[in-house]
Protein backbone atom coordinates (compact mmCIF):
# COMPACT_ATOMS: atom_id res chain seq x y z
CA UNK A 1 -21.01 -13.69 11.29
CA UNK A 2 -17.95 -14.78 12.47
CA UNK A 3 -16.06 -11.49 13.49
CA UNK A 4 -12.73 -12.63 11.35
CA UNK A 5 -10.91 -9.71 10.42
CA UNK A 6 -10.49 -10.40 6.66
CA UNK A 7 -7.33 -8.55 5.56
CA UNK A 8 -7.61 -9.60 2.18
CA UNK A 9 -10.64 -7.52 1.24
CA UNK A 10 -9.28 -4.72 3.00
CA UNK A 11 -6.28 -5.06 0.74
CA UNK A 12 -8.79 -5.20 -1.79
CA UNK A 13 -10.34 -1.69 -1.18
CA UNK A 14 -6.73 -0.45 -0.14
CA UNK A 15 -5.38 -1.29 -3.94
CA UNK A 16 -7.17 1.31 -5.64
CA UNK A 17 -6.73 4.47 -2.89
CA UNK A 18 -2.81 3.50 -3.75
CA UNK A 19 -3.32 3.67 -7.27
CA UNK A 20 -4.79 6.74 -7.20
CA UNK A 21 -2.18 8.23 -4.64
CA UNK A 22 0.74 6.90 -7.21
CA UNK A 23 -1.38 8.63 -10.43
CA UNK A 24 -1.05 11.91 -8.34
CA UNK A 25 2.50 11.55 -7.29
CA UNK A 26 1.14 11.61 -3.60
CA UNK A 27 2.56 9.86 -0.39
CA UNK A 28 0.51 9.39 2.43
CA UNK A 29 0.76 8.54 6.27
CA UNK A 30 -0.48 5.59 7.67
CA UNK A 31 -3.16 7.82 9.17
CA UNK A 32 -4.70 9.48 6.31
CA UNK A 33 -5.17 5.54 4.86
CA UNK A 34 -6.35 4.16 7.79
CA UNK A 35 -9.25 7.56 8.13
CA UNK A 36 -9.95 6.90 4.16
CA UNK A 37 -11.17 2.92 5.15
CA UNK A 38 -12.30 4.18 8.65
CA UNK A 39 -9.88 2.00 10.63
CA UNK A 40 -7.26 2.50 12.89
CA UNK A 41 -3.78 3.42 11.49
CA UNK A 42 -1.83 0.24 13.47
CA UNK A 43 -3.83 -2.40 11.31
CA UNK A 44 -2.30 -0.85 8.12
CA UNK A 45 0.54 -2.88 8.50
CA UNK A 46 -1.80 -6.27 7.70
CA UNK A 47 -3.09 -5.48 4.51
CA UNK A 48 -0.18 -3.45 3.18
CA UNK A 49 1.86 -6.69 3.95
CA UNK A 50 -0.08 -8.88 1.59
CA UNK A 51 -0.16 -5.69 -1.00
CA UNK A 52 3.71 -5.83 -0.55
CA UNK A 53 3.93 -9.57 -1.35
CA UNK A 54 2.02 -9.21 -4.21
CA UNK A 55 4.28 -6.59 -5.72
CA UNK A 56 7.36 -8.69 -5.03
CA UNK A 57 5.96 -11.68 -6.16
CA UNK A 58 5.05 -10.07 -9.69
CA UNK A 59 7.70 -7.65 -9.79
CA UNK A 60 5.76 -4.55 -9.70
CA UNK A 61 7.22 -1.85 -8.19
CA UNK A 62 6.68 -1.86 -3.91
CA UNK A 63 2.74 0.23 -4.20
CA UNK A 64 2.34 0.06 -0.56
CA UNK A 65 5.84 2.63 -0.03
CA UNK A 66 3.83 5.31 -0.67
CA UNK A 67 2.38 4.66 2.54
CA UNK A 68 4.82 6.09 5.41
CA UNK A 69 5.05 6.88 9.45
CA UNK A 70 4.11 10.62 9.73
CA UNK A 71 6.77 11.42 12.03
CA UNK A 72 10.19 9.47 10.05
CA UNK A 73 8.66 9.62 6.56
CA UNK A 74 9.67 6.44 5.66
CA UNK A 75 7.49 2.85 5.65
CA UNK A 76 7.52 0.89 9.13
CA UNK A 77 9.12 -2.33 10.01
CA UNK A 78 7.14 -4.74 7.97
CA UNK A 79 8.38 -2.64 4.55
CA UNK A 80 10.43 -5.18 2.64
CA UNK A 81 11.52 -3.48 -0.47
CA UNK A 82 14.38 -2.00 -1.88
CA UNK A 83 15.37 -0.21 1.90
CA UNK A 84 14.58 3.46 3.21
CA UNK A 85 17.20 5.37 2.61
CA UNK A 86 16.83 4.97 -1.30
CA UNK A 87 12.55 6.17 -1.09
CA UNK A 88 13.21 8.72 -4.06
CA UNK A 89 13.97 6.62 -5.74
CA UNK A 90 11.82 4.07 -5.13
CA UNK A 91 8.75 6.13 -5.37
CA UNK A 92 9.72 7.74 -8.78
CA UNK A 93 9.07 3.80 -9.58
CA UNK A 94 5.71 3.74 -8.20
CA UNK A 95 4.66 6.67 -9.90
CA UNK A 96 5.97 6.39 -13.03
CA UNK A 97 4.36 2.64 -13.03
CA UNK A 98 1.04 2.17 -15.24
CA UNK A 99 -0.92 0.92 -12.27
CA UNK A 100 -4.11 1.38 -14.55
CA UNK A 101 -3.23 -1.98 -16.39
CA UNK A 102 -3.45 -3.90 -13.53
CA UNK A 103 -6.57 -5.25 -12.07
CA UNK A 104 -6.98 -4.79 -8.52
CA UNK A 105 -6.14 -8.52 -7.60
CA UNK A 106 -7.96 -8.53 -4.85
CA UNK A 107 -11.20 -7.87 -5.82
CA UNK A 108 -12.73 -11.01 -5.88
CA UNK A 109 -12.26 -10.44 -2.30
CA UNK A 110 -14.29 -6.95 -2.39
């Protein structure tokens, strides 16, 4: 075994705890996330980046905003999407989005 850290698959089990969290209108810290996949909170930032290009890339609204710092309530640096101070808006997208059409496209990776 190699030891690579593969971000991929952990975007891969990371797709469907976001689902869920957008089907129940729910926003979580980068903490709760990171305790769900038993990792540390900092990595987050990895696999929510490649979640965050795949939702530009296919237009789908940003899944990976419902994912914010506990202490500003808003995504970190690496969020790319529409910009902070317009999250209400944002996440009404997200959770008005029919996530359960989409296939988690990373699973090949899972």
């Amino acid at each position: 075994m190699s030891g690579k850290i593969d971000q991929y698959e952990r975007a891969a089990r990371a797709w469907p705890l976001l689902m869920k969290s957008a089907q129940k209108r729910h926003i979580m810290t980068y903490g709760q996330l990171a305790a769900q996949m038993d990792l540390h909170p900092r990595v987050c930032r990895f696999f929510l980046g490649i979640i965050q290009d795949y939702c530009r890339e296919n237009n789908l609204p940003p899944l990976q905003s419902l994912v914010v710092n506990q202490r500003t309530g808003v995504p970190g640096d690496g969020y790319r999407a529409s910009g902070r101070d317009n999250m209400g808006s944002i996440n009404e997208q997200v959770f008005a989005y029919p996530w359960e059409r989409i296939k988690n496209p990373f699973g090949s990776y899972y």
